[in-house]
Protein backbone atom coordinates (compact mmCIF):
# COMPACT_ATOMS: atom_id res chain seq x y z
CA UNK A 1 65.90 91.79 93.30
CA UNK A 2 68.79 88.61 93.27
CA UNK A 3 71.73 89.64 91.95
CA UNK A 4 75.17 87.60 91.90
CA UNK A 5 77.55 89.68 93.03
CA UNK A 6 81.61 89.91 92.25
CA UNK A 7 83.87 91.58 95.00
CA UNK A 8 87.43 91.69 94.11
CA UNK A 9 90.03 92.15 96.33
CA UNK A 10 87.50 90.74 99.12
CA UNK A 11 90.27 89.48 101.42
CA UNK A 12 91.78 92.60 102.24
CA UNK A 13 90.68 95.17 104.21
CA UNK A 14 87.87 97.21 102.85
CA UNK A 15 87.12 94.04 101.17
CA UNK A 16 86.57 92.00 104.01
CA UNK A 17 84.65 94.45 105.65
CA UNK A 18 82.12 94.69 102.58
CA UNK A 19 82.16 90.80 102.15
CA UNK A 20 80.78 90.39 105.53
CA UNK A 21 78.28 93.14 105.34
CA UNK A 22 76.88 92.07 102.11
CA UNK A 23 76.71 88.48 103.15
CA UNK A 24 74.73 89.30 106.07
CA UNK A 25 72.40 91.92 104.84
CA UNK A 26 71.30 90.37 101.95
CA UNK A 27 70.90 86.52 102.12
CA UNK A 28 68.76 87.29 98.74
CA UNK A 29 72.40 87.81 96.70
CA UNK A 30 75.03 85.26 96.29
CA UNK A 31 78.35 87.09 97.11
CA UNK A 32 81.40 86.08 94.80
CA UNK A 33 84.75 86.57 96.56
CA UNK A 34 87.63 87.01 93.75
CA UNK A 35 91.11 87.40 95.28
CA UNK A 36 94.53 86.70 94.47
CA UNK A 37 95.42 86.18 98.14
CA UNK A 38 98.31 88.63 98.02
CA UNK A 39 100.48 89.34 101.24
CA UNK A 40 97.60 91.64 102.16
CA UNK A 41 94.58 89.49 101.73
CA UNK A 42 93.53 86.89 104.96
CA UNK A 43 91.17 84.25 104.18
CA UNK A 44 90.77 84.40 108.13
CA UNK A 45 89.08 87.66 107.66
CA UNK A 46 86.05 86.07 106.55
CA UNK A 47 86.10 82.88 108.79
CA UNK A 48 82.92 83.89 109.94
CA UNK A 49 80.79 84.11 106.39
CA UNK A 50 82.79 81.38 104.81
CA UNK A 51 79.95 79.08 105.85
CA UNK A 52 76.95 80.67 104.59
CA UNK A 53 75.20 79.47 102.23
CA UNK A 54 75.02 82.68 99.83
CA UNK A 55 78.71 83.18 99.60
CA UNK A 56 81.64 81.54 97.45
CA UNK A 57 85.37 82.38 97.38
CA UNK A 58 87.80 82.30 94.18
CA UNK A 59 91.16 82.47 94.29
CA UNK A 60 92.09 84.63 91.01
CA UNK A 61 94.00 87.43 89.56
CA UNK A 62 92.26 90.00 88.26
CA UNK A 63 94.76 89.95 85.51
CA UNK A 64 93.10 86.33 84.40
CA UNK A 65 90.71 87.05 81.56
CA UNK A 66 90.06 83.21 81.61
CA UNK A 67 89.35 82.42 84.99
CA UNK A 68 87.23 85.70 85.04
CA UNK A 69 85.01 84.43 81.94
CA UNK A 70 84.64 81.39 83.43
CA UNK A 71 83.58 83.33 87.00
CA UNK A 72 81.02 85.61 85.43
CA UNK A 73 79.80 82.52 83.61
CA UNK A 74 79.39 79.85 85.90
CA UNK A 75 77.45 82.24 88.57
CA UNK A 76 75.96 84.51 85.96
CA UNK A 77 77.52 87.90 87.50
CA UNK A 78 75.07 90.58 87.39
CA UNK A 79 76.93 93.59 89.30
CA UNK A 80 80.82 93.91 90.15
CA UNK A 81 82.35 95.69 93.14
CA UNK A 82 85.88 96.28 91.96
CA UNK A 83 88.18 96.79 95.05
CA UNK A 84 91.30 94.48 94.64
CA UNK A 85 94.08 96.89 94.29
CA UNK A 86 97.65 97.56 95.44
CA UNK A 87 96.86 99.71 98.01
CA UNK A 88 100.54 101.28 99.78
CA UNK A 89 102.29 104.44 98.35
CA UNK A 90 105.72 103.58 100.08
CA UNK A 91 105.61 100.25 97.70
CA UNK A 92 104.66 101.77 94.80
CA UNK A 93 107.35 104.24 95.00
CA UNK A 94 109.68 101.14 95.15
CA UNK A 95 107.80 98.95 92.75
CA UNK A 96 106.04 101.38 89.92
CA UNK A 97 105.17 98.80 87.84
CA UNK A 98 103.16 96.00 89.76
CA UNK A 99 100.98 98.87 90.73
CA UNK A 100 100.49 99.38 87.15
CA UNK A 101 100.05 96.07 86.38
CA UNK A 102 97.61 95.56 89.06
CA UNK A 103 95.09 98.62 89.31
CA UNK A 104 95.42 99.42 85.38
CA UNK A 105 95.64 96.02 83.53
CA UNK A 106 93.57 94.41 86.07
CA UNK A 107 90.52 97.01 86.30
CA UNK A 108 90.95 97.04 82.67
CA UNK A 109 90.94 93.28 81.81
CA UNK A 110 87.95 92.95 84.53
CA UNK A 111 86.39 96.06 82.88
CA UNK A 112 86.46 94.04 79.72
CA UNK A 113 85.06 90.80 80.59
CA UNK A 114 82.00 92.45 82.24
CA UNK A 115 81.22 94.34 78.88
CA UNK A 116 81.58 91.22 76.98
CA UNK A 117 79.78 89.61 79.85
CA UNK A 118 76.55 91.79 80.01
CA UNK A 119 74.40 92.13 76.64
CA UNK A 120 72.44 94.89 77.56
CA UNK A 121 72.54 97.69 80.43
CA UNK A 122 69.99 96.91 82.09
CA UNK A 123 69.87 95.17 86.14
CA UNK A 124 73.86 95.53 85.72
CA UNK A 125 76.93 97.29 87.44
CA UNK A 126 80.45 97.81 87.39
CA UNK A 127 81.44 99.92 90.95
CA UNK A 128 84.95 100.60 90.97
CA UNK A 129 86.25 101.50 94.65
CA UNK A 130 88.98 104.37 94.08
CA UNK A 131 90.69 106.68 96.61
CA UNK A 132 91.00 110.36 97.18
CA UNK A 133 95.15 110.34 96.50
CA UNK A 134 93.58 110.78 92.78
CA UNK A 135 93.35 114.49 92.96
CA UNK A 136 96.62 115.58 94.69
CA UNK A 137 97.42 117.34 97.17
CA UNK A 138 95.56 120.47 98.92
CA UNK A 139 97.05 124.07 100.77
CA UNK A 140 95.46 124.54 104.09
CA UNK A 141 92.17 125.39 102.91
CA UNK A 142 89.35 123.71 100.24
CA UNK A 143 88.06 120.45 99.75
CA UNK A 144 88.25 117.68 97.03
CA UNK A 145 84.91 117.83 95.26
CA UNK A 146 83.54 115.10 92.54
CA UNK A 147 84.99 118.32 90.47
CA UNK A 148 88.25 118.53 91.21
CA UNK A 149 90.93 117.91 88.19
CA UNK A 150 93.04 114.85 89.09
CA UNK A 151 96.44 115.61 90.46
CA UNK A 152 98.10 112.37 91.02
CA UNK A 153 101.99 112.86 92.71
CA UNK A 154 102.98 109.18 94.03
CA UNK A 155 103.23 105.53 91.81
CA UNK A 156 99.94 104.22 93.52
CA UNK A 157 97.60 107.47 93.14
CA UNK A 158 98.92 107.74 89.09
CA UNK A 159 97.69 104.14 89.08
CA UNK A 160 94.34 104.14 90.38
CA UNK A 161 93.73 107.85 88.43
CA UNK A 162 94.35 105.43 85.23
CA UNK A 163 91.93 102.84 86.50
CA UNK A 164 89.07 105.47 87.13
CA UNK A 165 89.61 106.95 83.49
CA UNK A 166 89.15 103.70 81.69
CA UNK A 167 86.04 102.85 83.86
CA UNK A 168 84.68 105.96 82.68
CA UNK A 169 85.68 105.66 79.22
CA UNK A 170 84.00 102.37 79.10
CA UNK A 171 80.95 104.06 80.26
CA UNK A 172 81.24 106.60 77.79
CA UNK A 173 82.70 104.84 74.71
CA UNK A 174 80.54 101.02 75.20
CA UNK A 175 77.69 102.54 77.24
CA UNK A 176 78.96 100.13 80.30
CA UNK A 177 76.59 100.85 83.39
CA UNK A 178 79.20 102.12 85.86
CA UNK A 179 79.83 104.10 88.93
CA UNK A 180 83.18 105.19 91.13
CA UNK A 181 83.24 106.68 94.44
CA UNK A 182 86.56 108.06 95.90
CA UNK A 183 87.46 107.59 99.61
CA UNK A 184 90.00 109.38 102.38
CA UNK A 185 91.78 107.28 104.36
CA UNK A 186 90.48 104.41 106.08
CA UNK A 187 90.90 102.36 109.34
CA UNK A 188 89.70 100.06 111.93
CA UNK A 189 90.20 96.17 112.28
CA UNK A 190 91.84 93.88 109.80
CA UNK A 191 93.85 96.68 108.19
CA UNK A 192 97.86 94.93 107.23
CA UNK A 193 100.28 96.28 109.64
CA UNK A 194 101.85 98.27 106.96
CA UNK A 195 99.77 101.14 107.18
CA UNK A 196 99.90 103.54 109.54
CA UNK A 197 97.45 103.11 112.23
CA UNK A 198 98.38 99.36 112.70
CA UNK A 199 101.55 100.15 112.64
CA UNK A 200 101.82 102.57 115.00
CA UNK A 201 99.36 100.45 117.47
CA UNK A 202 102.22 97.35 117.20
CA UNK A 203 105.21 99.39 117.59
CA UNK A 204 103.74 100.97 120.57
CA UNK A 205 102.91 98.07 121.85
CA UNK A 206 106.13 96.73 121.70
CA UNK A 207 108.03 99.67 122.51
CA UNK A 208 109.59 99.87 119.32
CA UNK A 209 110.07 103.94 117.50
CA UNK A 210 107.38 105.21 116.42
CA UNK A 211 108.51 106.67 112.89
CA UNK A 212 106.74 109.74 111.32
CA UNK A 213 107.38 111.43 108.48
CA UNK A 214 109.00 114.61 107.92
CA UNK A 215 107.86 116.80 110.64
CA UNK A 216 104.21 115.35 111.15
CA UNK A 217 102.21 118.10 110.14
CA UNK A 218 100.80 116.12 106.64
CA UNK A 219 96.90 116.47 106.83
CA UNK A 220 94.66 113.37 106.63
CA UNK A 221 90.51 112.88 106.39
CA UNK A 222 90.10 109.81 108.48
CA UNK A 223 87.28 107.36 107.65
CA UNK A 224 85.92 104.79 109.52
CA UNK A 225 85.79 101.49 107.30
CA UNK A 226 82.34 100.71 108.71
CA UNK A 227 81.02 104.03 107.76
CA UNK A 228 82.65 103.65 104.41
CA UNK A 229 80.82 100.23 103.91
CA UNK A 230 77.52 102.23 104.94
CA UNK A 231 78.33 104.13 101.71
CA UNK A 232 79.39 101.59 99.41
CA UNK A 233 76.22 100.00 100.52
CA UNK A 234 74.07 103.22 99.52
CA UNK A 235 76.09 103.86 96.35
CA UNK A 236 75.19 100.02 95.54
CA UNK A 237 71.39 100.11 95.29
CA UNK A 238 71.03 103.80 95.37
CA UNK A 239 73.69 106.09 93.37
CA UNK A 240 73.33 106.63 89.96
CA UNK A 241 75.13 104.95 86.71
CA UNK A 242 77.71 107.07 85.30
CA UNK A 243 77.78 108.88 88.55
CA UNK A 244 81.10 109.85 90.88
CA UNK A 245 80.57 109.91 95.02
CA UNK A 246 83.49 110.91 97.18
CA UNK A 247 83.29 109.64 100.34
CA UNK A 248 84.93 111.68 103.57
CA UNK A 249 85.06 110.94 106.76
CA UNK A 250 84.70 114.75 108.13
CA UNK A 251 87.61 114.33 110.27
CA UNK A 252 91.25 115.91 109.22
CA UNK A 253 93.93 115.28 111.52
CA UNK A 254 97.32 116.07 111.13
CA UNK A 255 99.55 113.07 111.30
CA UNK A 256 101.48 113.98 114.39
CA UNK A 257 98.09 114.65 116.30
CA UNK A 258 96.94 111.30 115.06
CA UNK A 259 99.89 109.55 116.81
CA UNK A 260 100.11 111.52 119.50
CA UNK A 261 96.52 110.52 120.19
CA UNK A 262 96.41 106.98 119.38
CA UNK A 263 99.98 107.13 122.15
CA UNK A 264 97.35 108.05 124.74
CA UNK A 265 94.74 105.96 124.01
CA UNK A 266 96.91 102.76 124.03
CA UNK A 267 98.85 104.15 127.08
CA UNK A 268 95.39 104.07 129.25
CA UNK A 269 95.24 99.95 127.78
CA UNK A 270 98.24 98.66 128.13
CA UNK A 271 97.73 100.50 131.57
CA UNK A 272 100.90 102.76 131.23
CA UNK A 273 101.69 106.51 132.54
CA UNK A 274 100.24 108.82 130.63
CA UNK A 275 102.91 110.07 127.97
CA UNK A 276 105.05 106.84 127.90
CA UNK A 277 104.22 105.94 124.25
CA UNK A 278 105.00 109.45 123.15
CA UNK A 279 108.58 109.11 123.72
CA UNK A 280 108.55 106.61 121.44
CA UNK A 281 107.80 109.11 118.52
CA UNK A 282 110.89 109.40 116.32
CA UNK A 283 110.67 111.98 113.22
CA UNK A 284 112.43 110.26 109.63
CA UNK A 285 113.20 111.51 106.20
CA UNK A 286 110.05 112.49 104.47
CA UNK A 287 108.46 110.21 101.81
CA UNK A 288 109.49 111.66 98.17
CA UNK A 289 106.43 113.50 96.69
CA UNK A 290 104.52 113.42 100.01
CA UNK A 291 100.99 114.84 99.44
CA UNK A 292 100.43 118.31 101.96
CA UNK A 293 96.77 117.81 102.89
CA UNK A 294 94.39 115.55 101.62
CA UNK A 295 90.08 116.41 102.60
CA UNK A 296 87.08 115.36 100.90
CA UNK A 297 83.89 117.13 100.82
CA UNK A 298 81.21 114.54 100.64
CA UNK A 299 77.85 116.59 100.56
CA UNK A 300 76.48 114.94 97.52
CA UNK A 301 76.68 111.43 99.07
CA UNK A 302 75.20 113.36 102.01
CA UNK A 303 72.74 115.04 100.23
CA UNK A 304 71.49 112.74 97.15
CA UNK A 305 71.78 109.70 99.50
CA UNK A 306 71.57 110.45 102.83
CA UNK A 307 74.86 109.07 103.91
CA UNK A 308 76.93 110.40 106.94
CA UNK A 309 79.76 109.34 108.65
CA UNK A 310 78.73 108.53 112.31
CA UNK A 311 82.61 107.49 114.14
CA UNK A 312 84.91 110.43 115.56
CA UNK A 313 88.48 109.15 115.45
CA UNK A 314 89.08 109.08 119.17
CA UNK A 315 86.14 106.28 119.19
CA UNK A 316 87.34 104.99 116.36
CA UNK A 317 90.73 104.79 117.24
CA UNK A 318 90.19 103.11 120.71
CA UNK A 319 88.10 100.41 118.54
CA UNK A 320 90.63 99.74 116.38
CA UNK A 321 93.45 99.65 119.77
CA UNK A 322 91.70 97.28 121.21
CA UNK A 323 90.47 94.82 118.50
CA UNK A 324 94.14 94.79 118.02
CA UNK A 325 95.53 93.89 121.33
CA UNK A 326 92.83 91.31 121.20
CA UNK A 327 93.42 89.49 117.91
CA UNK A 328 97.64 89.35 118.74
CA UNK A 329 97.15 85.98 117.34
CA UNK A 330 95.72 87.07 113.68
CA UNK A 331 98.04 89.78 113.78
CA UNK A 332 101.31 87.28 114.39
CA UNK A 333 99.79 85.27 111.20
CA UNK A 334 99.54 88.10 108.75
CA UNK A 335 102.94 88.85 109.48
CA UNK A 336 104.17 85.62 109.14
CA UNK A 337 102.83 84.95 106.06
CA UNK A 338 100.62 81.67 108.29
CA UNK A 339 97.19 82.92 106.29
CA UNK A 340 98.56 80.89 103.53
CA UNK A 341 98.39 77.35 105.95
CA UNK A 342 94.90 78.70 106.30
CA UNK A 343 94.17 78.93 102.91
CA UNK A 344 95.45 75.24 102.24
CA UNK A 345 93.45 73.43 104.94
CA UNK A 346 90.25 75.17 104.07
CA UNK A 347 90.30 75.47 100.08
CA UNK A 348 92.85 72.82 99.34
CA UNK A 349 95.95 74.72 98.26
C-alpha cells in the first residue's frame, strides 16, 4: 500500500537512521522529513537519500500548527513517525522548560493536526518514538515491562512521560489510531558528540579526561540504532493500534565497563598500548537525580513480532570507533555549527 509518510526529528540521530532505511526499502512511500534543524540535527546525515526521488525535506518546528497543516495537506500525510525531541538529560536539567516546550507542546500540537488531519481511522498512524527513562529507575534485579508504572526522575524523562500520555489520551478520548514503543539507550554513527559514546570516542582520541559519573557503576541496556530501526520498521506495518512495544537491546553494561571497553577497543585503532586510554578515565560529581539501572524486557516485540536485537556491544562499539575516526571531517562540522552552510547551499537558507 502507498502511504506518505511524516518523520519528525529526521535529522538527528535515530532519525536519520530511519530516514534512510525507509527511503530505501520502500520506494512505494514518499518519505516527509520535518525538522527544525536544531544543534543536533545534520542535513549531511542524509546526503545520500536527499536525491531520491521518493523523499522531501521540511524545515519546521513541530511547534508550527501552520506549517504542519499545510505539510499534511500538500502531501496528503497518511501515517506519522514522531521522533523530533530534545533528547539530553544533562540539558534538561539546565533548561526544564524547552524540553517541555518541545516533547509536550510539540507532540501535542502535531498530535492535533493529525486528528484534524485524518477523517476516519482507517489506513492511518500516529507512532510516537519514546524512551525507556519513562519508568525510572530499577535495583539490581527486574526489567521494565510495557507494565511498568512510569517513574520519571530527570527534566527530559518527565517530558517525554507527558508526551506518551497525551498520545494515548488521544487514542482513547478521539479514537486517534496510535502506537508508542519505548527504547534503552542507543548508539552507533551520527550520534551528536554530547552523548556518551561519542564523547568518550573524541576525548580519547584526543587525549583529553575521560569524565564519568559518580563512581561508574550506573547500569545501561545498550541498543544498536540499526537494530532499533529493524523494530520501528516491524512496529510500522506490523504492531497493533493502541498498542505499547519496548524495545531492549539485551545488553546491560555498567557505565564504567562501557568505557573501559570502548578505551580498549580504540587503543588497538589508534594503534596504542593496551591500557593507555584508561588512564584517561577521570571520576566527577554525579548528575543530580541520576537513574540506578535502567533494562528493558522486550519479549512481546520478540514474541508478537519476531524482532531481536542481532549487535553485541563490543561489535557494536568497534563500528561506531571506527565510523568515527573515519568521518573526523563530519564530526569537526557538527561541532562547529558548519551543518548550517550545508543547509544554505542545498535548500536555500
Amino acid at each position: 500500500m502507498h502511504k506518505n509518510v511524516l518523520i519528525t526529528g529526521g535529522a538527528g540521530f535515530i532519525g536519520s537512521h530511519l530516514v534512510h532505511h525507509f527511503v530505501r526499502a520502500y520506494p512505494q512511500y514518499q518519505i516527509i522529513n520535518y525538522d527544525a534543524l536544531t544543534y543536533a540535527g545534520n542535513l549531511e546525515n542524509l546526503s545520500e537519500v536527499e536525491s531520491a526521488p521518493n523523499y522531501r525535506f521540511v524545515k519546521g518546528d513541530v511547534l508550527d500548527r501552520e506549517l504542519l497543516q499545510q505539510v499534511f495537506k500538500e502531501h496528503d500525510i497518511t501515517h506519522v513517525i514522531h521522533l523530533a525531541a530534545e533528547s539530553h538529560v544533562d540539558r534538561s536539567i539546565h533548561d526544564p522548560l524547552q524540553f517541555i516546550t518541545t516533547n509536550v507542546l510539540g507532540t501535542v500540537t502535531l498530535l492535533q493536526v493529525a486528528r484534524e488531519s485524518w477523517k476516519s481511522p482507517e489506513d492511518h498512524c500516529f507512532y510516537h518514538i519514546s524512551t525507556d527513562e519513562v519508568f525510572g529507575s530499577l535495583g539490581e534485579e527486574g526489567f521494565f515491562t510495557e507494565t511498568t508504572p512510569y517513574d520519571p526522575r530527570s527534566p527530559y524523562s518527565a517530558s517525554k512521560a507527558s508526551s506518551d500520555h497525551f498520545v494515548r489520551a488521544f487514542h482513547h478520548t478521539y479514537g486517534l489510531p496510535v502506537m508508542v514503543s519505548n527504547c534503552s539507550n542507543n548508539y552507533g554513527p551520527y550520534q551528536f558528540p554530547e552523548k556518551l559514546i561519542p564523547l568518550m570516542i573524541r576525548n580519547i582520541q584526543l587525549e583529553r579526561p575521560l569524565p564519568v559519573y559518580g563512581d561508574g557503576t550506573n547500569v545501561r541496556d545498550w541498543l544498536w540504532v540499526g537494530d532499533h530501526i529493524e523494530a520501528i520498521d516491524e512496529i510500522f506495518h506490523r504492531g497493533r493500534i493502541g498498542e505499547t512495544y519496548n524495545i531492549g537491546g539485551h545488553h546491560e553494561m555498567r557505565n564504567i565497563d562501557l568505557v573501559r571497553m570502548l578505551c580498549l577497543i580504540m587503543d588497538e585503532l589508534l594503534d596504542r598500548e593496551p591500557g593507555t586510554s584508561a588512564k584517561l578515565i577521570t571520576y566527577v560529581k554525579d548528575r543530580p537525580g541520576h537513574d540506578a539501572r535502567y533494562a528493558i524486557d522486550p519479549l512481546k516485540l520478540m514474541t508478537e513480532l519476531g524482532w531481536k536485537p542481532r549487535v553485541h556491544p563490543k561489535e557494536g562499539l568497534r563500528r561506531t570507533a571506527a565510523w568515527y575516526l573515519d568521518n573526523q571531517d563530519w564530526l569537526e562540522r557538527v561541532t562547529s555549527g558548519a551543518y548550517q552552510a550545508y543547509y544554505e547551499r542545498h535548500y536555500g537558507g
